[in-house]
PDB file of N, CA and C in Angstrom:
ATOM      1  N   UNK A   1      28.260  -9.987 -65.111  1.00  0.00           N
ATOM      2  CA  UNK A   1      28.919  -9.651 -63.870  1.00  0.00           C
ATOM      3  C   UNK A   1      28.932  -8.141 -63.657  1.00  0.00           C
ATOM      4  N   UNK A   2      29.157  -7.284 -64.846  1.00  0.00           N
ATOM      5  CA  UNK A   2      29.187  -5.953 -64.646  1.00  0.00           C
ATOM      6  C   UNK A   2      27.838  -5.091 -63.992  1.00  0.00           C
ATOM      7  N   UNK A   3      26.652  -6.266 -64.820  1.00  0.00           N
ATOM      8  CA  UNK A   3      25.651  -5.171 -64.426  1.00  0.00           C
ATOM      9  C   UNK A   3      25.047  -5.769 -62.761  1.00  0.00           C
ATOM     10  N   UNK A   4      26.026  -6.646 -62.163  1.00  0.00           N
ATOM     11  CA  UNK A   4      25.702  -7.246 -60.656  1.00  0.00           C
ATOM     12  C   UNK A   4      25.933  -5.831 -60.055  1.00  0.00           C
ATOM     13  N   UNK A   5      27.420  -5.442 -60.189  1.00  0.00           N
ATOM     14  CA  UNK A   5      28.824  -4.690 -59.645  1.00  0.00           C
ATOM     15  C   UNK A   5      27.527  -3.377 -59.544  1.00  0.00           C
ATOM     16  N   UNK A   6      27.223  -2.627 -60.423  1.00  0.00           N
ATOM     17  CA  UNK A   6      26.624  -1.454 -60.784  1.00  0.00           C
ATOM     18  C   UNK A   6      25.072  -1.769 -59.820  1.00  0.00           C
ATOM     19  N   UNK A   7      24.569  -2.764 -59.836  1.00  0.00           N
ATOM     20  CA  UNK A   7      23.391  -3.243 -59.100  1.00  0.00           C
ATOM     21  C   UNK A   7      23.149  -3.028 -58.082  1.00  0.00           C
ATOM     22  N   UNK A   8      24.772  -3.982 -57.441  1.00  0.00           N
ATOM     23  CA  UNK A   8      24.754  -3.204 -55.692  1.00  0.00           C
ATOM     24  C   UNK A   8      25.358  -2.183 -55.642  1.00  0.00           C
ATOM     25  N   UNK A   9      26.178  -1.279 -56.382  1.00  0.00           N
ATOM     26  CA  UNK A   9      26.490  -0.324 -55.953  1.00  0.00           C
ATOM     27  C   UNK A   9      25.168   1.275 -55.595  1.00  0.00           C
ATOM     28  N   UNK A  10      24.136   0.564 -56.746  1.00  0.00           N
ATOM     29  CA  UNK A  10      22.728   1.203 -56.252  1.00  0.00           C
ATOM     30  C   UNK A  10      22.520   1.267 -55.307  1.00  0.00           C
ATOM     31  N   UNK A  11      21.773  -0.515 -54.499  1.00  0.00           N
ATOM     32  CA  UNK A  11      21.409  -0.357 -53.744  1.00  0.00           C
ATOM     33  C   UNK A  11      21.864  -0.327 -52.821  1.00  0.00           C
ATOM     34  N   UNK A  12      23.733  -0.327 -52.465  1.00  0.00           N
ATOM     35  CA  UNK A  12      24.168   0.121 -51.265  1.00  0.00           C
ATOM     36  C   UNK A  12      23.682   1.754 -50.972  1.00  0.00           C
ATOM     37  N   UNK A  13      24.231   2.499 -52.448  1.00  0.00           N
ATOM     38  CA  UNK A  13      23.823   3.658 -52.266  1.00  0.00           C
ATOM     39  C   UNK A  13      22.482   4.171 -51.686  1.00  0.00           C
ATOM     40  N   UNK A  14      21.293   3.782 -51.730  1.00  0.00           N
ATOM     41  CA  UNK A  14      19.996   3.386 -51.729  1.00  0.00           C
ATOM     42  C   UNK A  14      19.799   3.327 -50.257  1.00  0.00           C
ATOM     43  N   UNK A  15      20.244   2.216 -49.577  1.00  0.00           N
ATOM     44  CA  UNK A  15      20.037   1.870 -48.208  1.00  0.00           C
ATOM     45  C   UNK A  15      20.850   3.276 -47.288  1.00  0.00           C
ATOM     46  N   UNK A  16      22.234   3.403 -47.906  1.00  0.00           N
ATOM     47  CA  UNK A  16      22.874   4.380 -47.000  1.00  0.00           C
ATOM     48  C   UNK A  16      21.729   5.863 -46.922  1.00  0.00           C
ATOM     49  N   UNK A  17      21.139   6.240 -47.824  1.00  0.00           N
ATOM     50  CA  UNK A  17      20.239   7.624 -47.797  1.00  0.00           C
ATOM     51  C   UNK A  17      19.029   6.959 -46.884  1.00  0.00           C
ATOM     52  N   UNK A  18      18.754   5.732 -46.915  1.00  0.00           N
ATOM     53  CA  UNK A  18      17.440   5.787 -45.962  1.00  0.00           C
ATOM     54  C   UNK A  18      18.323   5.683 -44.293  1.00  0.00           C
ATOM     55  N   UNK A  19      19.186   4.780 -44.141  1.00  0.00           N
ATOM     56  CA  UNK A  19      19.933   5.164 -42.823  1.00  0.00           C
ATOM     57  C   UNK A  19      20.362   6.410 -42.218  1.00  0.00           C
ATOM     58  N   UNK A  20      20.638   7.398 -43.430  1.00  0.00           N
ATOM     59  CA  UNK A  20      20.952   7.925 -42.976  1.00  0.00           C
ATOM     60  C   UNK A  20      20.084   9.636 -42.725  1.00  0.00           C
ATOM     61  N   UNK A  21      18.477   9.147 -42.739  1.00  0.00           N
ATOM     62  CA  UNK A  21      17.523   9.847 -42.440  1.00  0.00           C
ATOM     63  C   UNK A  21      16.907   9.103 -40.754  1.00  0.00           C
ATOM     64  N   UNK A  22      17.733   8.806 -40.585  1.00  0.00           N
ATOM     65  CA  UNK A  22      17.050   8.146 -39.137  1.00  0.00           C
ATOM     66  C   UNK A  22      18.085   9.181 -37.814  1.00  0.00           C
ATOM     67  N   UNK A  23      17.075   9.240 -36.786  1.00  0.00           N
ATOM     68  CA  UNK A  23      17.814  10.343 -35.559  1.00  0.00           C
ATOM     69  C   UNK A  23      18.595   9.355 -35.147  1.00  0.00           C
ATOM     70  N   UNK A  24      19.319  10.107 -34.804  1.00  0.00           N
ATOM     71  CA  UNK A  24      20.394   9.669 -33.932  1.00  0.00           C
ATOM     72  C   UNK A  24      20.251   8.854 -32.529  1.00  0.00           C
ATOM     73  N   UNK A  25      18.836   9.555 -31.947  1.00  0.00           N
ATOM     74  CA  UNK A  25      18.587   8.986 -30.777  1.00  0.00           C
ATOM     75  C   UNK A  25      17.275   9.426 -30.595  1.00  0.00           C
ATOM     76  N   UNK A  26      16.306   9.246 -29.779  1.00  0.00           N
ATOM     77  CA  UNK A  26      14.875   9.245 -29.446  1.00  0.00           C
ATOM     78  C   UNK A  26      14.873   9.046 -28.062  1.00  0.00           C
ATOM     79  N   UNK A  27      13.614  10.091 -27.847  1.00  0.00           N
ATOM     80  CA  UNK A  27      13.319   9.782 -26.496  1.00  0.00           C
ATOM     81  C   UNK A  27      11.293  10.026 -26.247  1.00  0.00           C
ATOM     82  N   UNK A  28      11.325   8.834 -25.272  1.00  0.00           N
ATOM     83  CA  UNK A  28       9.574   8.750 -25.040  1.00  0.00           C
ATOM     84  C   UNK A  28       9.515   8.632 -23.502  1.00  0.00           C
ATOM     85  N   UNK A  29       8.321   8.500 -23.422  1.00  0.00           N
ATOM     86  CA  UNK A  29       7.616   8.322 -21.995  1.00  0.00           C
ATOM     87  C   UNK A  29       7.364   7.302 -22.065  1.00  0.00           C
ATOM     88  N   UNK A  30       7.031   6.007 -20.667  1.00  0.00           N
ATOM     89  CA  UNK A  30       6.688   4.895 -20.914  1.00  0.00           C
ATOM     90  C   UNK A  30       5.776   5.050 -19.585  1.00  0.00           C
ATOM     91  N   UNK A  31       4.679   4.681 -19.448  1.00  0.00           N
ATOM     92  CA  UNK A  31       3.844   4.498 -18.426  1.00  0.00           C
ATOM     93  C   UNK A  31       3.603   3.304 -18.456  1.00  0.00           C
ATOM     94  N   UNK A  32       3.156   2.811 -16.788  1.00  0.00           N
ATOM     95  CA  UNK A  32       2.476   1.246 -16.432  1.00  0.00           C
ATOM     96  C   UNK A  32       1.398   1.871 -15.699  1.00  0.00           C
ATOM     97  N   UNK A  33       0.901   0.847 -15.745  1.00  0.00           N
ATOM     98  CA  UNK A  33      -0.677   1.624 -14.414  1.00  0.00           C
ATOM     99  C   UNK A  33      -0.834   0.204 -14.436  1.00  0.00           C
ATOM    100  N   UNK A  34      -1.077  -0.214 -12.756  1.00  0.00           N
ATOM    101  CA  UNK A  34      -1.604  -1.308 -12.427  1.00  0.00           C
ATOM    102  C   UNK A  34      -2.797  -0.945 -11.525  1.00  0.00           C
ATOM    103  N   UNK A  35      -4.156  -1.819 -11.992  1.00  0.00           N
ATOM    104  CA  UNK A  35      -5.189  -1.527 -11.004  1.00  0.00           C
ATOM    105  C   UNK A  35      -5.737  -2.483 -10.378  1.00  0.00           C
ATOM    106  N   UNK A  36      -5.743  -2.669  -9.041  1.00  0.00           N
ATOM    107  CA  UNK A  36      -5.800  -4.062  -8.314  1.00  0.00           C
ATOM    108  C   UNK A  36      -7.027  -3.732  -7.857  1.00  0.00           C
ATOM    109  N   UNK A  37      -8.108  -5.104  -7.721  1.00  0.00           N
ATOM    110  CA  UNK A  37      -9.184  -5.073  -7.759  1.00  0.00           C
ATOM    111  C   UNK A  37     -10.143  -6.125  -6.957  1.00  0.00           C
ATOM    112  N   UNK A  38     -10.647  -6.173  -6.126  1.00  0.00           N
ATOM    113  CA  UNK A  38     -11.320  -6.977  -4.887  1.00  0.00           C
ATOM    114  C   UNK A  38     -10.491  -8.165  -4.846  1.00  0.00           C
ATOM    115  N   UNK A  39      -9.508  -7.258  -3.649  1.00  0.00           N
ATOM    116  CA  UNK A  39      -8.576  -8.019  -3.164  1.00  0.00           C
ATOM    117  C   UNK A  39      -9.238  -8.600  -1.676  1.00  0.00           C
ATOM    118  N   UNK A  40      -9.269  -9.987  -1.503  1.00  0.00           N
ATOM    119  CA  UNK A  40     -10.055 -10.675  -0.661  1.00  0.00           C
ATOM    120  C   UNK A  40      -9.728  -9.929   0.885  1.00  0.00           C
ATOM    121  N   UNK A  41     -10.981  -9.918   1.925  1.00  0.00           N
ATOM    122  CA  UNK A  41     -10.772  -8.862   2.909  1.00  0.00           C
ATOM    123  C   UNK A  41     -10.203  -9.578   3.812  1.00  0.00           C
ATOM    124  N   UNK A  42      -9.833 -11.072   3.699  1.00  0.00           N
ATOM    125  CA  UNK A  42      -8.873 -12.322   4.502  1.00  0.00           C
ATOM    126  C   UNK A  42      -7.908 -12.404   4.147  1.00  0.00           C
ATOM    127  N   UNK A  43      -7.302 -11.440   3.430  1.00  0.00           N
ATOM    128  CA  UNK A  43      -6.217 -11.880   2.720  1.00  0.00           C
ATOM    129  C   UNK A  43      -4.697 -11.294   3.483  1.00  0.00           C
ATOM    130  N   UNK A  44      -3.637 -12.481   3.953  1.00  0.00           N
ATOM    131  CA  UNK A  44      -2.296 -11.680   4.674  1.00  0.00           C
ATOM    132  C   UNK A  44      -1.886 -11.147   3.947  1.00  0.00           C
ATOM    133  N   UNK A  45      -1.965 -11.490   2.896  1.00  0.00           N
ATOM    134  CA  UNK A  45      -0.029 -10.507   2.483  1.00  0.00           C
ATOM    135  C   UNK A  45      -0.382 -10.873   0.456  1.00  0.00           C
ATOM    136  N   UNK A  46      -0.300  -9.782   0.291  1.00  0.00           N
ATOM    137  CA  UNK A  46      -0.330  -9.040  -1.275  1.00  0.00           C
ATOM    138  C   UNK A  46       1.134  -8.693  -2.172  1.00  0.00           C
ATOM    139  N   UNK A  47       1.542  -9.602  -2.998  1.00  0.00           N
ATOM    140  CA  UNK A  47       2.666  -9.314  -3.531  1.00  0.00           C
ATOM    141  C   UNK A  47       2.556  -8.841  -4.792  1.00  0.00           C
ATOM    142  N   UNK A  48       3.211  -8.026  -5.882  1.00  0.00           N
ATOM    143  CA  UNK A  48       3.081  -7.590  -6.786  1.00  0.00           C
ATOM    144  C   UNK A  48       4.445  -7.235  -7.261  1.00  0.00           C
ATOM    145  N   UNK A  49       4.931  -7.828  -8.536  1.00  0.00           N
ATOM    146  CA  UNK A  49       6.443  -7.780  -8.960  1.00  0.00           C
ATOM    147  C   UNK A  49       5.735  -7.296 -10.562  1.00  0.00           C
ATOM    148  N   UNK A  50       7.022  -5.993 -10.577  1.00  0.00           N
ATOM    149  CA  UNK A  50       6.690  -5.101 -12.453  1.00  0.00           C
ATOM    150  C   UNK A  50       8.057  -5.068 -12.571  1.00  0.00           C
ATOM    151  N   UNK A  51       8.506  -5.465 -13.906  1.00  0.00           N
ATOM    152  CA  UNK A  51       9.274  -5.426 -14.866  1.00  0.00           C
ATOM    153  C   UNK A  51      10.021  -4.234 -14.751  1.00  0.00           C
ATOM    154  N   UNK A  52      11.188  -3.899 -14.547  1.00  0.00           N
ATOM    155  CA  UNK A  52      11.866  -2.181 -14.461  1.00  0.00           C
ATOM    156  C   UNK A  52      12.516  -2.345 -16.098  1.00  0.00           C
ATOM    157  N   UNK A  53      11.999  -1.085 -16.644  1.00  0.00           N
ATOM    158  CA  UNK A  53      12.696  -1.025 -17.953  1.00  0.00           C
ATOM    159  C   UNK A  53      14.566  -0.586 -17.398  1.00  0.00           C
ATOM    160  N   UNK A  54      15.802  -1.536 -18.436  1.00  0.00           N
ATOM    161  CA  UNK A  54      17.361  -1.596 -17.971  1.00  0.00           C
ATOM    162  C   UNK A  54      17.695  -0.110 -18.418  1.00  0.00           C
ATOM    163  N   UNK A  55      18.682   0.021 -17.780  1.00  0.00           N
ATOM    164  CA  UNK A  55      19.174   1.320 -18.104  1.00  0.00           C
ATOM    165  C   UNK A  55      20.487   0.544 -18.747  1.00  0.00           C
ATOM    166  N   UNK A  56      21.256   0.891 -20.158  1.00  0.00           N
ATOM    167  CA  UNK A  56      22.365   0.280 -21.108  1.00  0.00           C
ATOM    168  C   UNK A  56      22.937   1.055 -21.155  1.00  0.00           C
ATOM    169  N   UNK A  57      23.910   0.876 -22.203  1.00  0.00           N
ATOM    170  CA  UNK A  57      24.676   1.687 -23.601  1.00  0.00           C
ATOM    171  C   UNK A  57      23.650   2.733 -24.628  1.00  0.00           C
ATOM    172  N   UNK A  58      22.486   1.774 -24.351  1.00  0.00           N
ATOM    173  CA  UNK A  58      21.841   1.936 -25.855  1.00  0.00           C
ATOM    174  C   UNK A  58      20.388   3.177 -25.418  1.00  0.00           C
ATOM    175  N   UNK A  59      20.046   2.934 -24.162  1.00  0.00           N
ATOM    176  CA  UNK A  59      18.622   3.021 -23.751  1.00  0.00           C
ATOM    177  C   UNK A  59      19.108   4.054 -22.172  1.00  0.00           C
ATOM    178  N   UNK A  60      19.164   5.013 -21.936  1.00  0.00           N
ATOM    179  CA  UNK A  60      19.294   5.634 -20.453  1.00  0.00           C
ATOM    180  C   UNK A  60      17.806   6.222 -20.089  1.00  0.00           C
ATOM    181  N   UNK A  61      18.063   5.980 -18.823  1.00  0.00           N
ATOM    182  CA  UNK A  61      16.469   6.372 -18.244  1.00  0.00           C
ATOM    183  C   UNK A  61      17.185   7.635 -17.291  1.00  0.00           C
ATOM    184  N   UNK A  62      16.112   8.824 -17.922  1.00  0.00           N
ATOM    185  CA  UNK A  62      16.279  10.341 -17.350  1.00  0.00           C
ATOM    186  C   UNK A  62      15.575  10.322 -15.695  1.00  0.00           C
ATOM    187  N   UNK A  63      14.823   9.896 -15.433  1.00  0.00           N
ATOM    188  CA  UNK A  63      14.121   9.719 -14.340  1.00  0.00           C
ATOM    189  C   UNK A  63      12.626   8.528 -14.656  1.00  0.00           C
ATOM    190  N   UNK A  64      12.616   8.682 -12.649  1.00  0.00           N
ATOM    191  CA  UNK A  64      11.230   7.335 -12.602  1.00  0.00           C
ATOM    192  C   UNK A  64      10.756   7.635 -11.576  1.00  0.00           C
ATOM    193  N   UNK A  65       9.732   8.045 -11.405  1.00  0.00           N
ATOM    194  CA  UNK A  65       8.543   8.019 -10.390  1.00  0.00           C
ATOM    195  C   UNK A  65       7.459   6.608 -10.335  1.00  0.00           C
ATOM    196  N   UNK A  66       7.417   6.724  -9.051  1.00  0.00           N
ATOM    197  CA  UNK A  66       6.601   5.413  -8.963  1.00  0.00           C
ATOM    198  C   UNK A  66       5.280   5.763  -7.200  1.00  0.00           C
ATOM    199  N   UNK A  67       3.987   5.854  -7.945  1.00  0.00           N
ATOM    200  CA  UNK A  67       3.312   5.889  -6.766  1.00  0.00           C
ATOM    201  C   UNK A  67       2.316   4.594  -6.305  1.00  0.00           C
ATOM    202  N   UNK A  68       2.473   4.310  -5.432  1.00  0.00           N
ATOM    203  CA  UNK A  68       3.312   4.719  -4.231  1.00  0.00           C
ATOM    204  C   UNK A  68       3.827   4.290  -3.784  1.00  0.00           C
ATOM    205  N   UNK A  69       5.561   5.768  -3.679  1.00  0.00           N
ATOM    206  CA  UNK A  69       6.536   5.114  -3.596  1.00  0.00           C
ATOM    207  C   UNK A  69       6.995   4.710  -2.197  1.00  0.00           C
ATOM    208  N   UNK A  70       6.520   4.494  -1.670  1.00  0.00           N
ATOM    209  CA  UNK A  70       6.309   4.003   0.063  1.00  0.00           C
ATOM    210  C   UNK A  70       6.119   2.544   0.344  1.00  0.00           C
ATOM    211  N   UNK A  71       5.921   1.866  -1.089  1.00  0.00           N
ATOM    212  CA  UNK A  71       5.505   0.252  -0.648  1.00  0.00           C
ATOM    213  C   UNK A  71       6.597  -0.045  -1.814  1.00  0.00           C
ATOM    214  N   UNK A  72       7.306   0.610  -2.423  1.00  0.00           N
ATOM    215  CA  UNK A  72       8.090   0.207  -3.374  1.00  0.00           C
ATOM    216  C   UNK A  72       9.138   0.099  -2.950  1.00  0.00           C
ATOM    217  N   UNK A  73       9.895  -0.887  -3.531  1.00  0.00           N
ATOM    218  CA  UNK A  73      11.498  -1.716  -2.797  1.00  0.00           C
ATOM    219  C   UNK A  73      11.941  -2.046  -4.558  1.00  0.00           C
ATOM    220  N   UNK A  74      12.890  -1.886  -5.129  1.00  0.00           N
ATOM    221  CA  UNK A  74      13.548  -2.110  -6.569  1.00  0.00           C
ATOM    222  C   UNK A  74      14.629  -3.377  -6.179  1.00  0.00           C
ATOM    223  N   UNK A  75      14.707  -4.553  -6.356  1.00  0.00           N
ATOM    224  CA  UNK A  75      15.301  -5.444  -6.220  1.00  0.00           C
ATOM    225  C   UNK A  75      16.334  -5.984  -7.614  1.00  0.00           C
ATOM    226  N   UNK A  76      17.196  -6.634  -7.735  1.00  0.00           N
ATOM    227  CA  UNK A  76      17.753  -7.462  -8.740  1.00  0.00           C
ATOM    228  C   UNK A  76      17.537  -8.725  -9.010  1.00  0.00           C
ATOM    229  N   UNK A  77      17.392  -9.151 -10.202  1.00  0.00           N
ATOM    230  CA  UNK A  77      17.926 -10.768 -10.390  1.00  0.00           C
ATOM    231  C   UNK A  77      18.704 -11.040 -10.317  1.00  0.00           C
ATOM    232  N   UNK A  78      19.168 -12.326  -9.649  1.00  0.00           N
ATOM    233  CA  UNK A  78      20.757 -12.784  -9.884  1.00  0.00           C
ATOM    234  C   UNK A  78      20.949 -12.983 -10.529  1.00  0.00           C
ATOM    235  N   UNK A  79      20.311 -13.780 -11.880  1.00  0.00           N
ATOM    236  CA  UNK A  79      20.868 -14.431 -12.909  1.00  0.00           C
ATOM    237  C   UNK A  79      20.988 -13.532 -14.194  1.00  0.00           C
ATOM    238  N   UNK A  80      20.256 -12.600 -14.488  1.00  0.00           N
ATOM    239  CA  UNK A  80      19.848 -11.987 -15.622  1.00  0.00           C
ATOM    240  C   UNK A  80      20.151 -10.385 -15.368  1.00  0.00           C
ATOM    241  N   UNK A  81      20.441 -10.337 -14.073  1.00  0.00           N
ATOM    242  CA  UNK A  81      20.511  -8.856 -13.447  1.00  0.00           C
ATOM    243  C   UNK A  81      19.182  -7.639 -14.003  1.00  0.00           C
ATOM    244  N   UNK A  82      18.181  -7.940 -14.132  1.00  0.00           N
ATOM    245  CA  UNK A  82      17.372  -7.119 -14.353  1.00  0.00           C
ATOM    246  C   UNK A  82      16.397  -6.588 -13.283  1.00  0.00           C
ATOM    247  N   UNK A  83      16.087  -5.206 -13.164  1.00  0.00           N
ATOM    248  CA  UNK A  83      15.666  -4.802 -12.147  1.00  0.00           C
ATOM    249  C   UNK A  83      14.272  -5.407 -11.723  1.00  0.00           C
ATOM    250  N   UNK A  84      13.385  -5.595 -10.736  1.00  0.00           N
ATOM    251  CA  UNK A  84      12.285  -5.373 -10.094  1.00  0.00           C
ATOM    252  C   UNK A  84      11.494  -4.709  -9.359  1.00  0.00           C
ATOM    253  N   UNK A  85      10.430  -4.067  -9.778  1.00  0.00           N
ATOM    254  CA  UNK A  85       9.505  -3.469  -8.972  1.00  0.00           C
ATOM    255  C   UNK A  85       8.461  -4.517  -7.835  1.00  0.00           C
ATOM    256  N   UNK A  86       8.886  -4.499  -6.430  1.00  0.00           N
ATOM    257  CA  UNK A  86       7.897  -5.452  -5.203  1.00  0.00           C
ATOM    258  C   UNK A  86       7.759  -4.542  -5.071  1.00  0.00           C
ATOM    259  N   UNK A  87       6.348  -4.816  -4.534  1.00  0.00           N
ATOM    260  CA  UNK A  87       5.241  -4.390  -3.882  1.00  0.00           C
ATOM    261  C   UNK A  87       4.486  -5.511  -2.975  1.00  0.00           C
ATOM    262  N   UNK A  88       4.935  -5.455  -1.555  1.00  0.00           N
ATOM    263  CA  UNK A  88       4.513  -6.369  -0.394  1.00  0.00           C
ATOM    264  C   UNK A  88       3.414  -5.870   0.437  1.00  0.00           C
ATOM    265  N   UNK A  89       2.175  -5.937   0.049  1.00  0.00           N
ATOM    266  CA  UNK A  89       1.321  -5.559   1.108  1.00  0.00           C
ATOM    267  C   UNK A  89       0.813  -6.057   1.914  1.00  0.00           C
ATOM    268  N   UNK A  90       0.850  -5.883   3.203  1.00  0.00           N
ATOM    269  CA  UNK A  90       0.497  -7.017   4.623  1.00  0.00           C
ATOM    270  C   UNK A  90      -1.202  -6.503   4.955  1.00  0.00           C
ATOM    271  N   UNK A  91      -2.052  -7.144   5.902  1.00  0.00           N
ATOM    272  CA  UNK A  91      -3.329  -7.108   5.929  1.00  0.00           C
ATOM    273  C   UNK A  91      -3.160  -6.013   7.228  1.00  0.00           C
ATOM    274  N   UNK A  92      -4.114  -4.741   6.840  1.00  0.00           N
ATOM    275  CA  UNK A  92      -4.967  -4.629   6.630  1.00  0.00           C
ATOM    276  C   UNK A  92      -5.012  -4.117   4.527  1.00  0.00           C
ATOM    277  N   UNK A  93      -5.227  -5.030   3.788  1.00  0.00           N
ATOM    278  CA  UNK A  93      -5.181  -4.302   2.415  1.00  0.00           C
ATOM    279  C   UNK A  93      -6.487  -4.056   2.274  1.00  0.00           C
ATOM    280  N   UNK A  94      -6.797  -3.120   1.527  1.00  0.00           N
ATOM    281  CA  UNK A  94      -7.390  -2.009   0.749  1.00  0.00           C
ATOM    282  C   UNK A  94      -8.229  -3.210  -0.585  1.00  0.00           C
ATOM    283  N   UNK A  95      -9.732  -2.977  -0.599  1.00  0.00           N
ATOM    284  CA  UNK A  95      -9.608  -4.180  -1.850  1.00  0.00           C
ATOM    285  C   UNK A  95      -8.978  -3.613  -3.271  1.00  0.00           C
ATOM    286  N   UNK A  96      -9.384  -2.379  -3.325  1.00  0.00           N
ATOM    287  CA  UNK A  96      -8.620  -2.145  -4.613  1.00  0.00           C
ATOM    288  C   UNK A  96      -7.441  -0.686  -4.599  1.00  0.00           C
ATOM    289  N   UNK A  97      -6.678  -0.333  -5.048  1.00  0.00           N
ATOM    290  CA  UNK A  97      -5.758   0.353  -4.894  1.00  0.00           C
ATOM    291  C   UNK A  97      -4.877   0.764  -6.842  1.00  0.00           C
ATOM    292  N   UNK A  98      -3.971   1.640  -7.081  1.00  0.00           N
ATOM    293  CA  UNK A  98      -3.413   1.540  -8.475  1.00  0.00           C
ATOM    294  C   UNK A  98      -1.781   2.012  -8.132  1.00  0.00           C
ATOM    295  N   UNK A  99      -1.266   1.486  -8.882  1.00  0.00           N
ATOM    296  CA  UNK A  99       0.261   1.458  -8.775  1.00  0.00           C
ATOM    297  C   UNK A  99       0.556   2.505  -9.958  1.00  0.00           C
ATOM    298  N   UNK A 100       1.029   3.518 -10.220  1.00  0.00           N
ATOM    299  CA  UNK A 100       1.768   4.302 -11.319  1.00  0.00           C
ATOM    300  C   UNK A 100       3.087   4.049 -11.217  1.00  0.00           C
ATOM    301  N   UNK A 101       3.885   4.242 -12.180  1.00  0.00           N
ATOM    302  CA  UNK A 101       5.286   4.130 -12.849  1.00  0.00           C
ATOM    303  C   UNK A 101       5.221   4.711 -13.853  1.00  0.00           C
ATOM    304  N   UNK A 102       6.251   5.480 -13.667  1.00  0.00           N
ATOM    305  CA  UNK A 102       6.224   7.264 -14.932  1.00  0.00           C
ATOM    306  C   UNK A 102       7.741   7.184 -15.538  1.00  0.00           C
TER     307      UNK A 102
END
């Protein structure tokens, strides 16, 4: 039993020095690039829905650019409350075109 006691008291010790080499907090860039591509020249209406990374407790977003931001509308879910990027394009569309999110 003694040499359990002494065992974990290692490897608690052990785990606390690797925890406690980790930052505190981090920060990155996240890019999307969407590239849309012979989009039919009959075509009414072009929809396109992207994932918005949440802003938490845990995770804050410093800023977001999105080109182009002229066809962009940020919507909610009801159920899950997570954001959406639409993108509704009516005819005359473009066959191909690219969406950035910075």
């Amino acid at each position: 039993m003694r040499k359990f006691v002494v065992l974990s008291m290692v490897l608690l010790t052990i785990s606390g020095w690797t925890y406690a080499d980790l930052p505190k907090s981090r920060s990155m860039d996240f890019d999307y690039e969407v590239i849309v591509r012979d989009v039919p020249p009959d075509a009414d209406e072009l929809k396109i829905w992207l994932p918005i990374l949440p802003e938490t407790d845990y995770q804050i977003i410093d800023a977001m650019s999105i080109e182009p931001s002229e066809m962009a509308i940020i919507s909610e879910d009801k159920t899950y409350k997570n954001k959406i990027l639409n993108f509704s394009l009516k005819q005359p569309i473009d066959p191909s075109f690219q969406i950035n999110v910075h």
